[in-house]
Protein backbone atom coordinates (compact mmCIF):
# COMPACT_ATOMS: atom_id res chain seq x y z
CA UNK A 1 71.98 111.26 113.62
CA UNK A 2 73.74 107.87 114.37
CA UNK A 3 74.81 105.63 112.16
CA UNK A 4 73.06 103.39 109.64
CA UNK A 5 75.75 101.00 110.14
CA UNK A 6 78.76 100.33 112.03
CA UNK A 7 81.70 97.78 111.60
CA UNK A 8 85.42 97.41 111.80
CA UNK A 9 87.63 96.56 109.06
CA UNK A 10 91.01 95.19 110.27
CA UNK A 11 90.36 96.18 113.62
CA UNK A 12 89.13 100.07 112.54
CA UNK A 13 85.69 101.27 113.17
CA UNK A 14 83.90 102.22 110.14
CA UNK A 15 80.11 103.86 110.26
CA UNK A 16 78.16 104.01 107.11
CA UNK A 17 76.36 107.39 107.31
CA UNK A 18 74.48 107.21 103.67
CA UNK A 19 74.18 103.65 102.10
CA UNK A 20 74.09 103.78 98.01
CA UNK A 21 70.47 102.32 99.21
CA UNK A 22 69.24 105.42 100.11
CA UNK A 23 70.76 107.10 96.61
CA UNK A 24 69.60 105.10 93.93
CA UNK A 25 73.64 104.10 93.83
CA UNK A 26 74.83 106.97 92.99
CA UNK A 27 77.23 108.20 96.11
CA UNK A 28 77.83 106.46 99.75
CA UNK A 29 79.11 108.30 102.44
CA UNK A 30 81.01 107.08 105.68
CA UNK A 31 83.82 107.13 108.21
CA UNK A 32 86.57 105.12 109.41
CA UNK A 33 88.47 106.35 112.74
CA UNK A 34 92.25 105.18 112.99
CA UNK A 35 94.82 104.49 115.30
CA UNK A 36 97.77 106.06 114.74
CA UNK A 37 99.46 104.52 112.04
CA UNK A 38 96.61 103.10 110.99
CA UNK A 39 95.13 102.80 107.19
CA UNK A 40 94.38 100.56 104.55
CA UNK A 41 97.18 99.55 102.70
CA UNK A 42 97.70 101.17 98.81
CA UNK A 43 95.21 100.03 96.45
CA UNK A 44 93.04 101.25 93.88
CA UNK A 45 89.27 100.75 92.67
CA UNK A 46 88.31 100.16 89.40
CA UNK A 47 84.60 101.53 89.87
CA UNK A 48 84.61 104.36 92.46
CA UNK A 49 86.18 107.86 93.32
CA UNK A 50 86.72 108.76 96.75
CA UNK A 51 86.53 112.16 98.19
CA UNK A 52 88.64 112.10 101.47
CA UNK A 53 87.56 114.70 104.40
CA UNK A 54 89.52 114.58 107.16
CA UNK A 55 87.51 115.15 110.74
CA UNK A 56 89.84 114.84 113.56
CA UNK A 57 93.83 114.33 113.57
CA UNK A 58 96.39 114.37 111.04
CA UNK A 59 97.00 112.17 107.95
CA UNK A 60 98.83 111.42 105.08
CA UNK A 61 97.16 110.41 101.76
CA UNK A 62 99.41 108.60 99.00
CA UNK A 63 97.89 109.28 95.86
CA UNK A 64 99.92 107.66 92.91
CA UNK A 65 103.24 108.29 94.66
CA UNK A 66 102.59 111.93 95.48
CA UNK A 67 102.35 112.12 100.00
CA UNK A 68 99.99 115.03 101.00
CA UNK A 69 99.35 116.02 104.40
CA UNK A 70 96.09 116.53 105.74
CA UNK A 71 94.70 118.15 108.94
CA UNK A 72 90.95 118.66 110.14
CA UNK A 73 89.18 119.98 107.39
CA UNK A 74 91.72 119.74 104.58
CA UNK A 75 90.01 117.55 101.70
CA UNK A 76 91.87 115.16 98.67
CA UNK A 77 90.04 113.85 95.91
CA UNK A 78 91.06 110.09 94.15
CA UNK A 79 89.49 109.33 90.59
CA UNK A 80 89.07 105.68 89.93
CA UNK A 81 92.39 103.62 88.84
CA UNK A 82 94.56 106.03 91.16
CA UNK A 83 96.97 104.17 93.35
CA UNK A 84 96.08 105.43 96.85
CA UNK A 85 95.96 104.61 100.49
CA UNK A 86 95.79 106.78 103.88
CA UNK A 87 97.38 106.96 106.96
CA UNK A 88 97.17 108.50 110.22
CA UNK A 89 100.52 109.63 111.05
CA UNK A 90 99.18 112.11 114.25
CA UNK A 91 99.59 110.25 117.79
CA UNK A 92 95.92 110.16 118.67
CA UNK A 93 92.86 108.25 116.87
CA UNK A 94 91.92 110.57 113.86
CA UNK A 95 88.99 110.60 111.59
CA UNK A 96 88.21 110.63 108.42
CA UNK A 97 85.13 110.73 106.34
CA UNK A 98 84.82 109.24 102.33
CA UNK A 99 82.39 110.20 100.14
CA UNK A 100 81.95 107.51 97.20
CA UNK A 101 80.93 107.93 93.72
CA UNK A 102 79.05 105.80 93.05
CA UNK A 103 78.44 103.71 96.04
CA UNK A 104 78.87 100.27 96.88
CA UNK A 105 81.95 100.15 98.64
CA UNK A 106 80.77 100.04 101.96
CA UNK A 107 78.75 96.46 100.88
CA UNK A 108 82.12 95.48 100.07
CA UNK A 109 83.75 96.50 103.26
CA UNK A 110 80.63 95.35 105.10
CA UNK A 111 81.75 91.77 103.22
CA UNK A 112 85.51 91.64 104.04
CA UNK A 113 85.10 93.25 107.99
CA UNK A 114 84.18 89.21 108.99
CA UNK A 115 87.55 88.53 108.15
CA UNK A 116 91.65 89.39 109.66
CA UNK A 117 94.91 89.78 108.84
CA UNK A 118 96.75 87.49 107.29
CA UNK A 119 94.36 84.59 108.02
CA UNK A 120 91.70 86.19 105.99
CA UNK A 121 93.12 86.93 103.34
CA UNK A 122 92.85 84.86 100.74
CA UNK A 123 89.12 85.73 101.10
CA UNK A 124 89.52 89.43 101.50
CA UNK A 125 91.59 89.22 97.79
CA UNK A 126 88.68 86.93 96.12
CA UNK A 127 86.47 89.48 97.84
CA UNK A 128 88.02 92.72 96.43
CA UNK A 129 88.32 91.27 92.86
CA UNK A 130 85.11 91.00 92.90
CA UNK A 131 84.67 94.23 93.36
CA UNK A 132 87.38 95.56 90.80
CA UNK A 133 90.00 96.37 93.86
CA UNK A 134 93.24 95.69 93.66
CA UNK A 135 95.87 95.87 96.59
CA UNK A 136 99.50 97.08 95.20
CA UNK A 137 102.92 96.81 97.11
């Protein structure tokens, strides 16, 4: 089944396999591919856990300062308010697919995938508030 949606956010391709459309809010699920090295940088949500599966390659999760390795099928869990980020850190594009609870986040990546790095992001920060993220250092 393809993809209801597809997009890249800072350059990495995410498809939006269930939209919280489709489940009265409650969950969204999708997938982001990465380059090696790539990954969001450490945040955290205010509204959603994320249930992190990984597909295809090998990454490394940061949840509030704890690294865990990942492989195909290995699986991490992050409640809301948890400091976390991914990364691959294989040497081939890997995969990884997020289940959300509840949805929404992939409107609000859908919102901040017009804009880059750094130019953008003033926006992508008035963006994410909106959406109770936070980016941490």
């Amino acid at each position: 089944m393809p993809p209801l949606k597809s997009f890249a956010v800072f350059g990495e391709p995410v498809e939006i396999l269930i939209a919280s459309e489709s489940t009265s809010g409650r969950s969204a699920t999708m997938t982001q591919s990465s380059p090696p090295g790539g990954g969001p940088p450490p945040h955290s949500h205010q509204n959603e856990d994320e249930t992190f599966f990984v597909l295809d390659g090998e990454y490394e999760i940061l949840l509030n300062g704890v690294s865990h390795k990942l492989l195909p099928g290995d699986v991490l869990h992050a409640m809301r308010g948890s400091i976390h980020t991914f990364r691959n850190v294989g040497g081939k594009m890997g995969k990884v697919l997020i289940h959300i609870v509840p949805g929404g986040l992939e409107n609000y990546l859908e919102e901040i995938s017009h804009f880059s790095v750094p130019e953008g992001m003033p926006q992508v920060l008035e963006i994410s508030k909106r959406y109770g993220i936070t980016f941490v250092s």
